[in-house]
Protein backbone atom coordinates (compact mmCIF):
# COMPACT_ATOMS: atom_id res chain seq x y z
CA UNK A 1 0.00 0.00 0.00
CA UNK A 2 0.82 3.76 0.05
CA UNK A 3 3.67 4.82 2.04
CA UNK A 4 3.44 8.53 3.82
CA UNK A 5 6.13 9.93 5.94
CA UNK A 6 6.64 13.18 7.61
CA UNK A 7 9.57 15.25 8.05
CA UNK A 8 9.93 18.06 10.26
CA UNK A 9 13.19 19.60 9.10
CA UNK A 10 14.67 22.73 11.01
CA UNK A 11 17.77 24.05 12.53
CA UNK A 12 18.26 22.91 16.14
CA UNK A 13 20.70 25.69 17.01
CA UNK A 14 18.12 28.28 16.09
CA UNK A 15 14.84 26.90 17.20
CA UNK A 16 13.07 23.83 19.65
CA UNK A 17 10.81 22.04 18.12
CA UNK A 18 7.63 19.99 19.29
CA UNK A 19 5.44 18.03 16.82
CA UNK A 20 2.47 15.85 17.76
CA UNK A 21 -0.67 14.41 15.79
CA UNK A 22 -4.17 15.02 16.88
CA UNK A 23 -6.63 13.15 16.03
CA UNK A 24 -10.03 14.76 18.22
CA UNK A 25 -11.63 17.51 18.98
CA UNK A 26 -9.32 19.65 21.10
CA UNK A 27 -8.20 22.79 22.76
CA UNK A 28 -4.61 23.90 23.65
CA UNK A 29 -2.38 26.72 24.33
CA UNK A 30 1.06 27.37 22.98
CA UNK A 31 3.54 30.36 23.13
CA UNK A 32 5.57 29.77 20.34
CA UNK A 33 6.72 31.71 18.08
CA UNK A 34 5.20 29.84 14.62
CA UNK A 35 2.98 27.39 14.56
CA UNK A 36 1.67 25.38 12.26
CA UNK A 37 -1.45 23.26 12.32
CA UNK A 38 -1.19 20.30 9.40
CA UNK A 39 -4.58 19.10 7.82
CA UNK A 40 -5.21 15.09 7.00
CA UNK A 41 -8.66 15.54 7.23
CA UNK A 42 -11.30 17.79 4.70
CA UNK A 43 -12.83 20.26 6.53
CA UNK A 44 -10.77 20.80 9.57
CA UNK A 45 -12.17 23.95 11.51
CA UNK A 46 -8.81 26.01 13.11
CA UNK A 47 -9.86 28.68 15.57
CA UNK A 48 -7.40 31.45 16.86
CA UNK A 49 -8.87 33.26 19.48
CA UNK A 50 -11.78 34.81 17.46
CA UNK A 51 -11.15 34.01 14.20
CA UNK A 52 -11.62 30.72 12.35
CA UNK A 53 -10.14 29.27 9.64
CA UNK A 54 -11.47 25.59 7.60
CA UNK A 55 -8.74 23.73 6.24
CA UNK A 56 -8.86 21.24 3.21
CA UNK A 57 -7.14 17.90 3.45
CA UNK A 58 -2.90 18.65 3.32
CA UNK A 59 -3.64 22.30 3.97
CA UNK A 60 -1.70 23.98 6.06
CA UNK A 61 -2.38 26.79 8.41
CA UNK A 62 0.73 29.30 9.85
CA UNK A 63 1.12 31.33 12.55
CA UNK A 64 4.13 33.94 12.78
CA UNK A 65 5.48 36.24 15.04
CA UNK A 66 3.64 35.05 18.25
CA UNK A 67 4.48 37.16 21.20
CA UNK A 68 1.90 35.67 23.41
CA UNK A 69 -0.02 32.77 24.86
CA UNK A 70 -2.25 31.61 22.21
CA UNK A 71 -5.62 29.47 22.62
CA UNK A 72 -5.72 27.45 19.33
CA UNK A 73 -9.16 25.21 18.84
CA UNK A 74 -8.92 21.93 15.88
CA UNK A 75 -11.86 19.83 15.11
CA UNK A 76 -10.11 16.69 13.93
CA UNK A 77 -7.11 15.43 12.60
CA UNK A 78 -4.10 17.43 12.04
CA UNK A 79 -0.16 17.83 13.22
CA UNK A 80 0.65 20.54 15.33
CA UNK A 81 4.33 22.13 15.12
CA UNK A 82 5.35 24.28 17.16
CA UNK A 83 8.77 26.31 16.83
CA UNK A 84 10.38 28.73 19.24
CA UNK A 85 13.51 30.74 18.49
CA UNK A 86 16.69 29.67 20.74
């Protein structure tokens, strides 16, 4: 069958890294500095505070320049990276 695999590729000297798969309904808080939230599921609702985003499947959704604490809301199934400058 089909083969996927998933890199997360960055430079450990300039950033920590954390990656994990969701696969519910969930609600979290990060301070990173980017995030991204990784769609494998159509219609995957993203909310940010007020504002909501729907993913398709393999979108991608990214945050920049976070300063601070965010509440972050997903639907279903995604990957959530988080990066924060060393």
């Amino acid at each position: 069958g089909a083969i996927r695999d998933f890199n997360l590729i960055y430079a450990p000297d300039r950033y920590t890294a954390r990656l994990q798969w969701i696969d519910s309904k969930q609600r979290f808080f990060t301070s990173a500095g980017t995030v991204l939230v990784f769609s494998v599921a159509e219609g995957l609702r993203v909310s940010v505070g007020t504002t909501t985003e729907t993913l398709g499947k393999h979108d991608c959704l990214q945050l920049n320049g976070n300063r601070e604490l965010l509440e972050i809301s997903v639907s279903g199934s995604c990957c959530l990276i988080e990066l924060t400058a060393i």
